[in-house]
Protein backbone atom coordinates (compact mmCIF):
# COMPACT_ATOMS: atom_id res chain seq x y z
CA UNK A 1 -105.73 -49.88 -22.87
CA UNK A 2 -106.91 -53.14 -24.74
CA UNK A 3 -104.38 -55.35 -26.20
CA UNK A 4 -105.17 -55.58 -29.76
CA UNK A 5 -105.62 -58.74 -31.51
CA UNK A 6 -104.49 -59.87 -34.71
CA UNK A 7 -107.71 -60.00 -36.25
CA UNK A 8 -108.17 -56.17 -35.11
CA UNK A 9 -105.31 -55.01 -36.90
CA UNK A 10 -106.27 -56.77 -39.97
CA UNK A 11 -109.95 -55.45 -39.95
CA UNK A 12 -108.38 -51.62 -39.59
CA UNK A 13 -105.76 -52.78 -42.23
CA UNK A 14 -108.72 -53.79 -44.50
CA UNK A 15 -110.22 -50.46 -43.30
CA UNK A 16 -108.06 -48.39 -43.95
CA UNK A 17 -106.72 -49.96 -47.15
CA UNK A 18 -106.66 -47.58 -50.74
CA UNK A 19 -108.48 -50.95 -51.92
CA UNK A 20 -111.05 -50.19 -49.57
CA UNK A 21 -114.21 -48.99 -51.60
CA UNK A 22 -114.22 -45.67 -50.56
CA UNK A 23 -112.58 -43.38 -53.41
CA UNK A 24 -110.15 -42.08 -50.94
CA UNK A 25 -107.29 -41.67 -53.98
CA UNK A 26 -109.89 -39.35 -55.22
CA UNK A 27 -109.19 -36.36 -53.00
CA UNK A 28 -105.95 -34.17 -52.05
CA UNK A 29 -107.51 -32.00 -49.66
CA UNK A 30 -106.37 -29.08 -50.80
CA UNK A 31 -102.81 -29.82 -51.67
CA UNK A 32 -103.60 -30.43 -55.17
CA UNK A 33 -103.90 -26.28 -55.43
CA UNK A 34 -100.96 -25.64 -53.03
CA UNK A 35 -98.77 -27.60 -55.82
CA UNK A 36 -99.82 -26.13 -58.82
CA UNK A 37 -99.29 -22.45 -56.65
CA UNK A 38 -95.35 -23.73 -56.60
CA UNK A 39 -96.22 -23.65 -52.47
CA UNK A 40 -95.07 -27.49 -52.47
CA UNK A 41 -92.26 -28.24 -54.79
CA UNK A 42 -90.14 -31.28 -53.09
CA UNK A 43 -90.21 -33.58 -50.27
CA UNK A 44 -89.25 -31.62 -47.68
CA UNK A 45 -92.28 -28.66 -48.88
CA UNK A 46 -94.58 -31.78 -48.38
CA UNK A 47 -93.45 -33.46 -45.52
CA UNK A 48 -93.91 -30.15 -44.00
CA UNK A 49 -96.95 -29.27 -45.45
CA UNK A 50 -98.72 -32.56 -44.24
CA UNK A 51 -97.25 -32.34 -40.92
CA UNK A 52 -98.75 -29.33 -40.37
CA UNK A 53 -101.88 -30.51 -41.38
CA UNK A 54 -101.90 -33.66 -39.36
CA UNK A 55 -100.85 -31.98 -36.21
CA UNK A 56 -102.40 -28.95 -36.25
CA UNK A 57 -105.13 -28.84 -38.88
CA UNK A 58 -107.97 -31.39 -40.09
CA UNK A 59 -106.13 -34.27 -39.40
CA UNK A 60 -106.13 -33.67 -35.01
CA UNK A 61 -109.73 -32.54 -35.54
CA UNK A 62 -110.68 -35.68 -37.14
CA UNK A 63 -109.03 -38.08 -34.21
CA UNK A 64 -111.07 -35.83 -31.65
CA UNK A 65 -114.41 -36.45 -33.67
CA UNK A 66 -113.24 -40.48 -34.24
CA UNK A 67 -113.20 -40.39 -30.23
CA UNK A 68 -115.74 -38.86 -29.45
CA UNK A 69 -117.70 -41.10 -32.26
CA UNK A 70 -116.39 -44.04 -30.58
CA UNK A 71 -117.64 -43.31 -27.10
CA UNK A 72 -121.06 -41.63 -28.08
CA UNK A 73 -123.78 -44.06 -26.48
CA UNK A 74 -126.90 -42.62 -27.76
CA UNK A 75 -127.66 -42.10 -31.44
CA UNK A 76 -128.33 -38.82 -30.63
CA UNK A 77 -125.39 -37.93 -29.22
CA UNK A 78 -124.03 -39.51 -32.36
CA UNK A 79 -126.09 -37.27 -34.69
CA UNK A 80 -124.50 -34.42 -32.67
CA UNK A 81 -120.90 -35.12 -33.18
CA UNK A 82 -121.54 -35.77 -36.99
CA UNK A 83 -123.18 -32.53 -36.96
CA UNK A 84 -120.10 -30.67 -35.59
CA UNK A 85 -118.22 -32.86 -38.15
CA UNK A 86 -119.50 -31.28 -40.95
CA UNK A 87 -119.32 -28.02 -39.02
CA UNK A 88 -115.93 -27.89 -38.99
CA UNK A 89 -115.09 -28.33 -42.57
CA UNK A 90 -113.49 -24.72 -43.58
CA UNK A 91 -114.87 -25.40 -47.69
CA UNK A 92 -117.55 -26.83 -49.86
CA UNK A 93 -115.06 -29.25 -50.75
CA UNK A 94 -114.24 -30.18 -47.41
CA UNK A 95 -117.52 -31.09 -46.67
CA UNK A 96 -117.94 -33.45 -49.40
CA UNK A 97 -114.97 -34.85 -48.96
CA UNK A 98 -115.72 -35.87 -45.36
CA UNK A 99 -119.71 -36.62 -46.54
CA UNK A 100 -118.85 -39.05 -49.13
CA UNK A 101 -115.89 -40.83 -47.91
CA UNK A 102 -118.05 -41.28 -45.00
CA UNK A 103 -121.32 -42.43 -47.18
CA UNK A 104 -119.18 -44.75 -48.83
CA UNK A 105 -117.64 -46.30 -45.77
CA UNK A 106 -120.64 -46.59 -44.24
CA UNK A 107 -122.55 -48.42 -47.26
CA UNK A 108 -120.00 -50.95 -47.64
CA UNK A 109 -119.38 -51.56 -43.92
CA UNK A 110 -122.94 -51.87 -42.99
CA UNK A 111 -123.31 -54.53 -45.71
CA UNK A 112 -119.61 -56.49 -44.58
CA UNK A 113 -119.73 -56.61 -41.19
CA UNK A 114 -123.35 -55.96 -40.32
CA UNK A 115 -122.63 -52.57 -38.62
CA UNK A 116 -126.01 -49.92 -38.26
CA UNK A 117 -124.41 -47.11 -39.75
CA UNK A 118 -126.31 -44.25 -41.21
CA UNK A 119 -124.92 -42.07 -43.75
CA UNK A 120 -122.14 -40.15 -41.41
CA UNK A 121 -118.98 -38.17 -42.04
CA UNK A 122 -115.95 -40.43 -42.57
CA UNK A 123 -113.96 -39.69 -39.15
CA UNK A 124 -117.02 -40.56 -37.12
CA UNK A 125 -118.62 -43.33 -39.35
CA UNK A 126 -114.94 -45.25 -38.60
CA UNK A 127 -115.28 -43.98 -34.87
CA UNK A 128 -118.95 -45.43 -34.22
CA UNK A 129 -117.92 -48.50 -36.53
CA UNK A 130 -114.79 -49.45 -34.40
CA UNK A 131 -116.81 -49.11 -31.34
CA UNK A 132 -119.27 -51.55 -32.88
CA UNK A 133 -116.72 -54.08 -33.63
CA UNK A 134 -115.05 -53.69 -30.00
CA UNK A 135 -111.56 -52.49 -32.16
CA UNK A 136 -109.27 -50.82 -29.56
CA UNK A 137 -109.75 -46.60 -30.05
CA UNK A 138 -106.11 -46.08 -29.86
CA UNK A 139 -105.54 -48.51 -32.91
CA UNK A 140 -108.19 -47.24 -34.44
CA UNK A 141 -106.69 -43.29 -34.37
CA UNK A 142 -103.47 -43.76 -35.05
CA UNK A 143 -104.57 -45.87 -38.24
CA UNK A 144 -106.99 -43.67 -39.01
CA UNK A 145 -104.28 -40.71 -38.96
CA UNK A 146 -101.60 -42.59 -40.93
CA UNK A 147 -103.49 -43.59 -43.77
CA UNK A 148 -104.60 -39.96 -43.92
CA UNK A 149 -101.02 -38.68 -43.96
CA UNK A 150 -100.39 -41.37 -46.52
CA UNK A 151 -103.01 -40.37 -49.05
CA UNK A 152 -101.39 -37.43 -48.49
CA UNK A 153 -97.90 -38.39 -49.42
CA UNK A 154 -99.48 -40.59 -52.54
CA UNK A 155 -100.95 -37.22 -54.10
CA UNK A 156 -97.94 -35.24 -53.58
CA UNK A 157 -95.78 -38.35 -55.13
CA UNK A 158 -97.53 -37.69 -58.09
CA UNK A 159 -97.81 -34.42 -58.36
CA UNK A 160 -94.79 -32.80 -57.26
CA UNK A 161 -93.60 -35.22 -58.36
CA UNK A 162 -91.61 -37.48 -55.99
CA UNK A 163 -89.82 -40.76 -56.32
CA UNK A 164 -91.61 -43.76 -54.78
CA UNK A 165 -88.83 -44.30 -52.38
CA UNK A 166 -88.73 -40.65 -51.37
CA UNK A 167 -92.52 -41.17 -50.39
CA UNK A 168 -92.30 -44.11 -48.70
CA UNK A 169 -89.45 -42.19 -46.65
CA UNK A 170 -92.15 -39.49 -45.97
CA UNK A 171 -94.83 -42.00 -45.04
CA UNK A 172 -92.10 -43.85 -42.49
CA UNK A 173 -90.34 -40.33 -41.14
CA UNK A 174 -94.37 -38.75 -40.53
CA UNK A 175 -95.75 -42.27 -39.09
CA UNK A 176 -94.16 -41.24 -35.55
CA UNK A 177 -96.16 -37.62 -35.89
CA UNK A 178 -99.23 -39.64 -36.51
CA UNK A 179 -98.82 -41.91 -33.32
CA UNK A 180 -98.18 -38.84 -31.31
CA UNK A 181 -100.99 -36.78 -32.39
CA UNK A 182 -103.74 -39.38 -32.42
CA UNK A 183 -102.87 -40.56 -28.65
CA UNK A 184 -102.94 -37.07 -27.57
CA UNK A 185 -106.10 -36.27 -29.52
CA UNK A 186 -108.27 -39.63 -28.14
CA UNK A 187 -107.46 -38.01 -24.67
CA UNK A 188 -108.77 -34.99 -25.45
CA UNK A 189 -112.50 -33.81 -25.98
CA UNK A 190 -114.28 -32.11 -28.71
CA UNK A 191 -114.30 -28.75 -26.49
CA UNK A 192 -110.10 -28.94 -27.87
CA UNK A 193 -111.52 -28.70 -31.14
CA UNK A 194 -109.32 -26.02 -33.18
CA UNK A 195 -107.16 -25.83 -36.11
CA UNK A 196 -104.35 -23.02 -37.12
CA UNK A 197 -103.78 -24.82 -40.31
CA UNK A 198 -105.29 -21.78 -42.14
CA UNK A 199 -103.26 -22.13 -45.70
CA UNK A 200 -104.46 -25.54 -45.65
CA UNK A 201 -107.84 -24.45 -45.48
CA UNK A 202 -107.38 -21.51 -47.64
CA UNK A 203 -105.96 -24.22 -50.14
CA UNK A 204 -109.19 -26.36 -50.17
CA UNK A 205 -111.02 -23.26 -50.97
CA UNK A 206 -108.61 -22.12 -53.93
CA UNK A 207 -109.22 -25.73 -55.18
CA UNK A 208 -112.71 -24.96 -55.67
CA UNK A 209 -111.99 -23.20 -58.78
CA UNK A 210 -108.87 -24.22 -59.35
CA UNK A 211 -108.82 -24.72 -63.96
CA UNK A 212 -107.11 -27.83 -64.37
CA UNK A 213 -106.97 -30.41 -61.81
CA UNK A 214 -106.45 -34.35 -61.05
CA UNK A 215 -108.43 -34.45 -57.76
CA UNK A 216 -111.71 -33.57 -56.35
CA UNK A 217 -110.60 -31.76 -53.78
């Protein structure tokens, strides 16, 4: 396992960043709905709720793909993986969550840091970007999977709502979940592909037509 560099941490900091140009704050996969149901009504609701997510939902699915991205040596093999991607979303919204989050990082990274990226779902456009850029994998995924669970964590601050220090407290008790699942996941393959997060998916779809919302997902 490579030794990661200071400048690697700051390039997946910049990454990774909410100022990063992709419109991330944009989208509460699904947990928008799941508050406004009264499923999620304090801290604890959402801590659990994202940790179910992150460890047994989209967010393990979306390390596996990131691997797999990162060690894909043919474009077509690429292609393939993307196409499983976008396979795997359980919603509409899903999808275009994953689609333009991943168009977005693509456009901008391409143009920064001279990377060939086509337009590819977001978990494998930062997989096949990393591996570009020689950033360590295991970095990379656990990253990757906190800023997810911290997106989280921002939507449910406001929503819920929840004082800034109790989401910071969420952010720093689920960070440890996050380290866990993505080393587990970038030993796996995409064969362990699988989710049992169903109200989570169930919640993106409920979203859909959900009256009055914030989010786009």
């Amino acid at each position: 396992m490579a030794t990661p560099t200071d400048a690697d941490i700051l390039t997946l900091t910049q990454w990774l960043s909410p100022a990063y140009p992709v419109g991330g704050f944009a989208y509460s996969h699904g947990l928008e709905w799941v508050i406004e149901s009264r499923g999620v009504t304090c801290a604890a609701d959402a801590g659990d709720w994202i940790a179910d997510v992150v460890e047994h939902g989209s967010g393990r699915n979306d390390c596996l793909l990131l691997a797999a991205s990162y060690r894909a040596d043919h474009p077509d093999d690429l292609a393939k993986i993307d196409r499983t991607a976008r396979a795997f979303c359980a919603s509409s919204e899903r999808l275009m969550e994953t689609r333009l989050l991943g168009e977005a990082f693509c456009g901008v990274t391409a143009e920064l840091w001279s990377v060939d990226m086509a337009a590819l779902t977001y978990p494998v456009a930062i997989g096949h970007a990393a591996a570009a850029r020689h950033l360590p994998l295991h970095l990379t995924a656990q990253m990757f999977l906190q800023a997810f669970m911290a997106n989280l964590v921002a939507c449910a601050t406001r929503l819920v709502p929840l004082g800034q220090a109790e989401g910071q407290r969420l952010i720093r008790d689920l960070t440890p979940l996050c380290q866990q699942v993505a080393t587990t996941a970038i030993d796996a393959g995409l064969d362990d592909l699988g989710s049992t997060a169903f109200l989570s998916d169930i919640a993106s779809m409920k979203h859909e037509t959900q009256y009055s919302r914030m989010f786009r997902t």
